[in-house]
C-alpha atoms as a PDB file:
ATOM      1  CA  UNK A   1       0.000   0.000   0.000  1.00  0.00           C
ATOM      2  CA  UNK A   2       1.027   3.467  -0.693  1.00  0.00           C
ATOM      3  CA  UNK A   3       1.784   6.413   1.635  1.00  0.00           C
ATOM      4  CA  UNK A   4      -0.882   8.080   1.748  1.00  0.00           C
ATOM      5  CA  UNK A   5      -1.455  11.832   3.293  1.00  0.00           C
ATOM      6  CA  UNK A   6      -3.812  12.142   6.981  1.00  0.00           C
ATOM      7  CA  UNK A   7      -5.785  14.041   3.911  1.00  0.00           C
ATOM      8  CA  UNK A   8      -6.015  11.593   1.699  1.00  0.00           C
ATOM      9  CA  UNK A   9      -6.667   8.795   4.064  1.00  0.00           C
ATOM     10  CA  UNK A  10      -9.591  10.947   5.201  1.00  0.00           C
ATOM     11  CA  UNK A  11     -11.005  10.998   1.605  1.00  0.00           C
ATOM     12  CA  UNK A  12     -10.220   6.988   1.522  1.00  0.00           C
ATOM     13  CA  UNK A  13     -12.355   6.831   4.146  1.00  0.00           C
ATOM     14  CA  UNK A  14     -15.204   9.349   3.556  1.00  0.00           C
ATOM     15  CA  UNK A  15     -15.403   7.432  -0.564  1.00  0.00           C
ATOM     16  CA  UNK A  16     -15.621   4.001   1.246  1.00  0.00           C
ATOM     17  CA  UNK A  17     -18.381   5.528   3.387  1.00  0.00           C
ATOM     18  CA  UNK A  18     -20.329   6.955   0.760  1.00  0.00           C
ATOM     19  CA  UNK A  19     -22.981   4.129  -0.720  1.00  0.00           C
ATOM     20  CA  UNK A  20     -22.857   5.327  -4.439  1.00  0.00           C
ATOM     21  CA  UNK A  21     -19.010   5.702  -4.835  1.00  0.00           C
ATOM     22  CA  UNK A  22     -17.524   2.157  -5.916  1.00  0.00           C
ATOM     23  CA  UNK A  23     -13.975   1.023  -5.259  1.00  0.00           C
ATOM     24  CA  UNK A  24     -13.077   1.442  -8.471  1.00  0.00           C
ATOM     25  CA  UNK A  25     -12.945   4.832  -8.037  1.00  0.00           C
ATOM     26  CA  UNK A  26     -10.944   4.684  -5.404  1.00  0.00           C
ATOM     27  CA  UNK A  27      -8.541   2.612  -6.551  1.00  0.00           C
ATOM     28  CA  UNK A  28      -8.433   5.402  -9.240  1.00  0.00           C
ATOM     29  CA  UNK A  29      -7.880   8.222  -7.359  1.00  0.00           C
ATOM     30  CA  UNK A  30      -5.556   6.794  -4.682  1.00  0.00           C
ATOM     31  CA  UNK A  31      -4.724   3.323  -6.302  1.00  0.00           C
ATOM     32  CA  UNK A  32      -5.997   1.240  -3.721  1.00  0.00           C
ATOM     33  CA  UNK A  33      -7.818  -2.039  -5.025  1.00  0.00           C
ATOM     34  CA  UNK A  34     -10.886  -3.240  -2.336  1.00  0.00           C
ATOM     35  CA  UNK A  35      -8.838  -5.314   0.158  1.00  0.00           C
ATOM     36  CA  UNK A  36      -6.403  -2.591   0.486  1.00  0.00           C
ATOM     37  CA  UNK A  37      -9.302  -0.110   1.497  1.00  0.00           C
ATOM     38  CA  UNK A  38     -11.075  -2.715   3.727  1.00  0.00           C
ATOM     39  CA  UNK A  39      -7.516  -3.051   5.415  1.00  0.00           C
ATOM     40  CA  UNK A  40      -7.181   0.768   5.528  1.00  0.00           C
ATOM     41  CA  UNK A  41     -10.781   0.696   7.480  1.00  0.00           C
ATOM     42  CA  UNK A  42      -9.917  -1.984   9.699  1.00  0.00           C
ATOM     43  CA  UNK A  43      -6.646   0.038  10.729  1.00  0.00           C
ATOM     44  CA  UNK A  44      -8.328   3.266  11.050  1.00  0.00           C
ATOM     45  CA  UNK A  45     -11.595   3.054  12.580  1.00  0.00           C
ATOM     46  CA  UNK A  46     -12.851   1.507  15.940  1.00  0.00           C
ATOM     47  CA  UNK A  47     -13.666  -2.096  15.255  1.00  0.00           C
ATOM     48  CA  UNK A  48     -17.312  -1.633  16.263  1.00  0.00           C
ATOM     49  CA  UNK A  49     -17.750   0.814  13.338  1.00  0.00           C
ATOM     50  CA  UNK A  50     -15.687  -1.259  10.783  1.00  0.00           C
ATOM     51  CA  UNK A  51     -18.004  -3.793  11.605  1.00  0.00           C
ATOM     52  CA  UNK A  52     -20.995  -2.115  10.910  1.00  0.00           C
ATOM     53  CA  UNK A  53     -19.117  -0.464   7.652  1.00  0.00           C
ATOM     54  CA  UNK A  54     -18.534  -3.875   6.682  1.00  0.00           C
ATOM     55  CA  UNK A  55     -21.967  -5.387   6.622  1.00  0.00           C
ATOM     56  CA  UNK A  56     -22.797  -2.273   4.721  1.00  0.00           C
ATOM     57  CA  UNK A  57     -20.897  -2.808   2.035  1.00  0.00           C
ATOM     58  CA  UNK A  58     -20.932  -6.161   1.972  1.00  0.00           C
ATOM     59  CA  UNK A  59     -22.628  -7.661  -1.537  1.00  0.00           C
ATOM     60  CA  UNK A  60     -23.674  -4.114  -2.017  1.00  0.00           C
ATOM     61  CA  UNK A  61     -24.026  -3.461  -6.112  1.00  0.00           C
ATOM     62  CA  UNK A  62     -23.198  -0.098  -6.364  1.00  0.00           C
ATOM     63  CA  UNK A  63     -20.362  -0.646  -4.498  1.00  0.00           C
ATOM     64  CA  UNK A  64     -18.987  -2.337  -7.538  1.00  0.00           C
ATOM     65  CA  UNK A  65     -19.055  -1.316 -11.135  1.00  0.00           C
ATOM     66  CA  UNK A  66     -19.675  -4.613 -12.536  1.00  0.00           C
ATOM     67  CA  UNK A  67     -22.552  -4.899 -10.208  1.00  0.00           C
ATOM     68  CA  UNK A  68     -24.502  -1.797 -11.316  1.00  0.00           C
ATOM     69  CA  UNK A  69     -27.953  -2.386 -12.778  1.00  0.00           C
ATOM     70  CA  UNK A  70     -27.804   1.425 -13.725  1.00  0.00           C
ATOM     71  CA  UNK A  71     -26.403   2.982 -17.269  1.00  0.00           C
ATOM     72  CA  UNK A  72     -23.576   4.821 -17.126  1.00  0.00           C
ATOM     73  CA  UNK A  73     -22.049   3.788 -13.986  1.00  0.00           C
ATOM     74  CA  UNK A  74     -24.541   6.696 -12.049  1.00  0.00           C
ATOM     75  CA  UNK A  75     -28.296   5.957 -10.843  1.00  0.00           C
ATOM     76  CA  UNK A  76     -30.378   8.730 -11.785  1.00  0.00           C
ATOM     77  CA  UNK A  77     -34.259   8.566 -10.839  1.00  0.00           C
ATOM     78  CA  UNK A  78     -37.031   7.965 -13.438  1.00  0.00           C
ATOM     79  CA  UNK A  79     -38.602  11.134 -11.951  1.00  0.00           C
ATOM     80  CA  UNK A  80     -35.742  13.244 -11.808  1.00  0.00           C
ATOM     81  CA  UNK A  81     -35.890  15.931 -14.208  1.00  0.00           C
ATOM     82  CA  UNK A  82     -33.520  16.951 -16.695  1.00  0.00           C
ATOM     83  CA  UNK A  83     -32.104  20.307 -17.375  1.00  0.00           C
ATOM     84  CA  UNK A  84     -31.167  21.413 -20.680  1.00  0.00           C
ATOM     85  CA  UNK A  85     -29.888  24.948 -21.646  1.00  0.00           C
ATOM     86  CA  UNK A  86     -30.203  26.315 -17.991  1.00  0.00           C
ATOM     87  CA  UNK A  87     -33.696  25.462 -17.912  1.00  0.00           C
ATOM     88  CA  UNK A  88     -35.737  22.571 -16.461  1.00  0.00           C
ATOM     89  CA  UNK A  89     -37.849  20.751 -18.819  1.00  0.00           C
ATOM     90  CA  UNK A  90     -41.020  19.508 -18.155  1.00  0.00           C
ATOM     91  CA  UNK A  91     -42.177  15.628 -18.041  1.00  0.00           C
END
């Protein structure tokens, strides 16, 4: 594993937290691969909240790219409008 910054492991941390970002980006940004991360969490937090990080993420599909049901690799709602030109369109 790389040296990585109080900063950075910070951001390492606050990704792995966050239920739409995947490890691939991670591993992108910081080039970390998944077990390197779940090590990184297991070092750095208290085991009680690793533990509940870990059944979290756990099987979780948009944790993984390859796992997404969703184009593009981002979920977007069916009844989320889009916005074209600076204005909102209608349904």
């Amino acid at each position: 594993m790389s040296k990585l910054s109080v900063r950075d492991i910070d951001r390492v941390i606050e990704m792995a937290w966050e239920d739409r970002t995947p490890f691939e980006a991670i591993n992108f940004q910081f080039n970390l691969n998944e077990q390197e991360v779940i090590e990184l969490m297991r070092r750095e937090m208290k085991n009680s909240s690793f533990r509940m990080w870990r059944k979290r993420v756990q099987g979780r599909a948009t944790k993984h790219l390859k796992k997404r049901t969703f184009d593009k690799g981002r979920f977007k709602c069916s009844r989320q409008r889009t916005i074209t030109n600076n204005s909102i369109s209608k349904r």
